[in-house]
Protein backbone atom coordinates (compact mmCIF):
# COMPACT_ATOMS: atom_id res chain seq x y z
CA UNK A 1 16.24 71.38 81.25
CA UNK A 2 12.73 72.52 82.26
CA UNK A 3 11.63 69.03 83.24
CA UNK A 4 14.87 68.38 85.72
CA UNK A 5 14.21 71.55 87.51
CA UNK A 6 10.33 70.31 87.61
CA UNK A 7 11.46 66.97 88.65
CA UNK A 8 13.79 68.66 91.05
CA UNK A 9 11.50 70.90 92.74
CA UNK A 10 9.04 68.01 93.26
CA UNK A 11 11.49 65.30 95.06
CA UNK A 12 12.45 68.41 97.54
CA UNK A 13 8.97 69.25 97.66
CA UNK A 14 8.53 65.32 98.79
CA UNK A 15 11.73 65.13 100.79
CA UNK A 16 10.00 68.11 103.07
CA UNK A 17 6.79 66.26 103.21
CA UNK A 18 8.07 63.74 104.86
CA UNK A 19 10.60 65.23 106.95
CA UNK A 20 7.01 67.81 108.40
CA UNK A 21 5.47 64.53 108.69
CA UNK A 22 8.14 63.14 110.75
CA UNK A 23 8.49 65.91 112.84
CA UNK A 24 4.18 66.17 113.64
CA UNK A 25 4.26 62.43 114.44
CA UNK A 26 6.83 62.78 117.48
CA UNK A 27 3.90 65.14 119.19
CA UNK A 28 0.96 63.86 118.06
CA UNK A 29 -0.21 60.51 118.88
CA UNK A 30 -4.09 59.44 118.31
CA UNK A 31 -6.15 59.14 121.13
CA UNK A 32 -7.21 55.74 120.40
CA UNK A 33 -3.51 54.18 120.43
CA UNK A 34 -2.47 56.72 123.23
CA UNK A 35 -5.57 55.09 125.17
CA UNK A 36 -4.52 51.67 124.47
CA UNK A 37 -0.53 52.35 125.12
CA UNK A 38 -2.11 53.77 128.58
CA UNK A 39 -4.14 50.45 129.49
CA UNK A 40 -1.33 48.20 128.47
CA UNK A 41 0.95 50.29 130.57
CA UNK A 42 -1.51 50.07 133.70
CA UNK A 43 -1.83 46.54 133.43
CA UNK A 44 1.92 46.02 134.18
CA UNK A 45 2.02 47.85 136.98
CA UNK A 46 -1.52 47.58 138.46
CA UNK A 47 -2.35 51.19 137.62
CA UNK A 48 0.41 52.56 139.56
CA UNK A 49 2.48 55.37 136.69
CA UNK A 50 5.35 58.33 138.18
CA UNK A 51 2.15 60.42 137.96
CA UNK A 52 1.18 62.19 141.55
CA UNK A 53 -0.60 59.60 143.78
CA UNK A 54 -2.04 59.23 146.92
CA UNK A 55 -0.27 60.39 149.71
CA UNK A 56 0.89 57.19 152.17
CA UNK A 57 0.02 57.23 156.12
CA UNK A 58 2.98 59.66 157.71
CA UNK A 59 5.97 57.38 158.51
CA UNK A 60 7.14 56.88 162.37
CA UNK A 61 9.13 60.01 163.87
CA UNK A 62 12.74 59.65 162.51
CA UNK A 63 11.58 57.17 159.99
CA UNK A 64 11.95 58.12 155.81
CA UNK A 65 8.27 56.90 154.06
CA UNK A 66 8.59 53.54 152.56
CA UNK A 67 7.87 55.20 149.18
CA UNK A 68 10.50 57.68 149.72
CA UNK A 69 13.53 55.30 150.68
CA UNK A 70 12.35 52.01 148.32
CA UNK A 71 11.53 53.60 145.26
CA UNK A 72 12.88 56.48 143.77
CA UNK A 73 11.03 58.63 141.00
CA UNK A 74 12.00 57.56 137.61
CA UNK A 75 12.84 60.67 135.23
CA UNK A 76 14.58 60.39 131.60
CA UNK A 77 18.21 61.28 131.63
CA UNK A 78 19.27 64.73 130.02
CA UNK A 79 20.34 64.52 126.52
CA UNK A 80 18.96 60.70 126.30
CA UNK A 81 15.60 61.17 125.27
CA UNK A 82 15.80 60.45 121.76
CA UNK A 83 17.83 57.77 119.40
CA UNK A 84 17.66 58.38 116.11
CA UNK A 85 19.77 56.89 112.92
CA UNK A 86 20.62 58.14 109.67
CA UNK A 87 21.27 56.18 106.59
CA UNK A 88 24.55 54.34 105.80
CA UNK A 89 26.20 55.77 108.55
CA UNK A 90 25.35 58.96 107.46
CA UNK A 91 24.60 61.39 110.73
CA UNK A 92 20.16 61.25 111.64
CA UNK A 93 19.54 64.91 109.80
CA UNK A 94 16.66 65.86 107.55
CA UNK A 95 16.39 63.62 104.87
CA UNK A 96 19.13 61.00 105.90
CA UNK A 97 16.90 59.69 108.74
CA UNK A 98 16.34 55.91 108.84
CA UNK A 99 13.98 56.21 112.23
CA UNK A 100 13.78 57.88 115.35
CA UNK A 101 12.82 56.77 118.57
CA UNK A 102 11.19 58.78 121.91
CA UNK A 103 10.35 58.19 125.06
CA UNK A 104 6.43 59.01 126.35
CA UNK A 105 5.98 57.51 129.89
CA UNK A 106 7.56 56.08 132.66
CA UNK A 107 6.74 53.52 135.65
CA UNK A 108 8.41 51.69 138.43
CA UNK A 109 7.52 49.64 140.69
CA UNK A 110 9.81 48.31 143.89
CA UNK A 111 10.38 45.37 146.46
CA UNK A 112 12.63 45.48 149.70
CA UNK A 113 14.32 41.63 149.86
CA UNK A 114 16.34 42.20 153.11
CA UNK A 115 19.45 44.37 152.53
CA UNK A 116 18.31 45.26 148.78
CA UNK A 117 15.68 46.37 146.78
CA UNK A 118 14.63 45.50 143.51
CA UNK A 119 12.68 47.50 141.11
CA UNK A 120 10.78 46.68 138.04
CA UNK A 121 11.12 49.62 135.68
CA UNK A 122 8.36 50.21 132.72
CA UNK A 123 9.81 52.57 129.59
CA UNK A 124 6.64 53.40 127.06
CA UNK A 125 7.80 55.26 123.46
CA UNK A 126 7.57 54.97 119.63
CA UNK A 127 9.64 54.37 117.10
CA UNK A 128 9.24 56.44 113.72
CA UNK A 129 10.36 56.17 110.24
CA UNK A 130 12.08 58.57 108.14
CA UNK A 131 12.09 59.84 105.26
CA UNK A 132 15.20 57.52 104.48
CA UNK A 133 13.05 54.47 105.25
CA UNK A 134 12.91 52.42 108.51
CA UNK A 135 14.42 48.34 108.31
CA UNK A 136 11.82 45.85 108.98
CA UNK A 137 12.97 45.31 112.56
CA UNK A 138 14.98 48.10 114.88
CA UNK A 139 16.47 47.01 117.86
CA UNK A 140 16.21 49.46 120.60
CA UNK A 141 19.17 50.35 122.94
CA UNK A 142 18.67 51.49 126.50
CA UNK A 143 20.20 51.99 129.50
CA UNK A 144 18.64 52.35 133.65
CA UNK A 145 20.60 53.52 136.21
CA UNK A 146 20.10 54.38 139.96
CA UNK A 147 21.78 57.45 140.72
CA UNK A 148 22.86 59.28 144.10
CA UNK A 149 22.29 62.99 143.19
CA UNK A 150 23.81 65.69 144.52
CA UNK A 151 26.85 67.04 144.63
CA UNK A 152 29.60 64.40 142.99
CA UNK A 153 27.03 62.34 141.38
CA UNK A 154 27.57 59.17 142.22
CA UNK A 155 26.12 56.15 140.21
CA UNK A 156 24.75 53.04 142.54
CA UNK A 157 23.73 50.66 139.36
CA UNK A 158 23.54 50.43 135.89
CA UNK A 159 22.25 48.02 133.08
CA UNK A 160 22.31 48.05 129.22
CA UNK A 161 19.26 46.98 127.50
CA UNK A 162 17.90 46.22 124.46
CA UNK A 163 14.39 45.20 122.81
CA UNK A 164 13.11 44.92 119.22
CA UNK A 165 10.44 46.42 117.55
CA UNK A 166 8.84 45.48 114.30
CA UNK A 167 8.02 48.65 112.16
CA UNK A 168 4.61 48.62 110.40
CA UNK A 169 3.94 49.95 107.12
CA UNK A 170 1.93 53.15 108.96
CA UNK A 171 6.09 53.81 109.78
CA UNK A 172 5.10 54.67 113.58
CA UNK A 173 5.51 52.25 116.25
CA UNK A 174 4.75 52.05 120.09
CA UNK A 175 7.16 49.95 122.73
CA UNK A 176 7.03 48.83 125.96
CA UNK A 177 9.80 47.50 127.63
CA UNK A 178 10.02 46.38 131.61
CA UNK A 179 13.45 45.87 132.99
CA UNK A 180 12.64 43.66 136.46
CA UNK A 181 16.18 42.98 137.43
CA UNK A 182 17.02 46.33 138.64
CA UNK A 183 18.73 45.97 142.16
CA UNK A 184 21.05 47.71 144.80
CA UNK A 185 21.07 48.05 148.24
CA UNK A 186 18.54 50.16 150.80
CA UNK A 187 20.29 53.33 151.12
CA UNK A 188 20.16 54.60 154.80
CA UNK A 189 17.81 57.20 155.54
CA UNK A 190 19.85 60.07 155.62
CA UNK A 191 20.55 59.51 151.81
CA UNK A 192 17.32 57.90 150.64
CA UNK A 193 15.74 61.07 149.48
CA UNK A 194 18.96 62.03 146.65
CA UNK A 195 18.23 58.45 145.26
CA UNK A 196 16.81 58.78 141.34
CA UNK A 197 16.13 56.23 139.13
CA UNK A 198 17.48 57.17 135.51
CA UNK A 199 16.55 55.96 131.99
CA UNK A 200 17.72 56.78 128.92
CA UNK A 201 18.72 55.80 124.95
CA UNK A 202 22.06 54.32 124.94
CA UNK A 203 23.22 53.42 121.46
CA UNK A 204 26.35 51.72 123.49
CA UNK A 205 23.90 49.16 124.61
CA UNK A 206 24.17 47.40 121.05
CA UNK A 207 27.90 47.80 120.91
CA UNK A 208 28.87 43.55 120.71
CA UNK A 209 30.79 42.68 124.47
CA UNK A 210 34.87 42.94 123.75
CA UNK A 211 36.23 38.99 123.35
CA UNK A 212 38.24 37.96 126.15
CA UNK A 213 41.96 38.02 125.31
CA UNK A 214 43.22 35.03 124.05
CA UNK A 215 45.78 33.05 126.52
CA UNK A 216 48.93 32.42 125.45
């Protein structure tokens, strides 16, 4: 009886471990693979981040800035942040976590094509196992939208997404994924400044596409 409660005490003891573990990792990244994550980041968009940069020459009188009206700043959606999944369907608490997955950074990058503008979207994060043990291979939903704000949100586009990351045995793993097919039209002037640029977990985005119905 002695040894199970021993035995007991030390697989909680473990359990707890790993859960602390889990929950240090999601703030603490080295500086070495932070550094790296940063240049691989810069590369795709030639250095250009949503971090503050240089203001642009003042725009014409009347006249929105080009930064202003053809590309929005990029911010992660509210409650959309994080994706995590438990173990045989079991909901992502404590113990009963498979992996998690965060969001760190954010890019974009956009191009007016006559009435439209497309915009190349970067999403950095890492994907951590749990203490219920990661798959080999976790696909990644998300979702980018371009949003109106305001009063009566309105939603201009929107796009599932999905990429696939390969879990290492160290049980944390940084992503990058660019979306580049992002597009909607130039909003007039008046409303280019409400214009926001969304992004987001969406565990919908690996939902398989309903079949057609059959015809009769």
């Amino acid at each position: 009886m002695v040894k199970e409660l021993r035995s007991s005490r030390k697989a909680l003891r473990r359990g707890t471990a790993v859960a602390l573990a889990l929950s240090i990792a999601l703030v603490f990244v080295s500086p070495v693979a932070a550094q790296s994550l940063s240049d691989r980041f810069k590369s795709l968009f030639g250095g250009k981040s949503d971090e503050p940069a240089q203001p642009n020459p003042a725009p014409a009188p009347g006249q929105p800035a080009d930064d202003e009206l053809d590309c929005p700043q990029v911010t992660v959606r509210a409650g959309a942040s994080t994706y995590a999944v438990g173990a045989n369907g079991k909901q992502a608490i404590g113990n009963d976590i498979r992996f998690q997955a965060t969001i760190t950074k954010m890019a974009r990058e956009c191009a007016r094509s006559g009435g439209d503008i497309t915009a190349r979207i970067g999403i950095q994060g890492r994907v951590i196992a749990g203490p219920a043990g990661a798959p080999a291979t976790v696909d990644v939903p998300l979702r980018i939208a371009v949003v109106q704000g305001g009063v009566g949100e309105k939603v201009i586009a929107s796009k599932a997404y999905r990429t696939t990351v390969a879990m290492s045995e160290g049980g944390s793993v940084p992503f990058t994924f660019v979306a580049e097919d992002m597009s909607y039209p130039v909003p007039s002037a008046k409303d280019a400044d409400s214009y926001i640029f969304y992004v987001g977990f969406d565990p919908q985005a690996l939902a398989p596409e309903p079949k057609g119905r059959k015809k009769k």
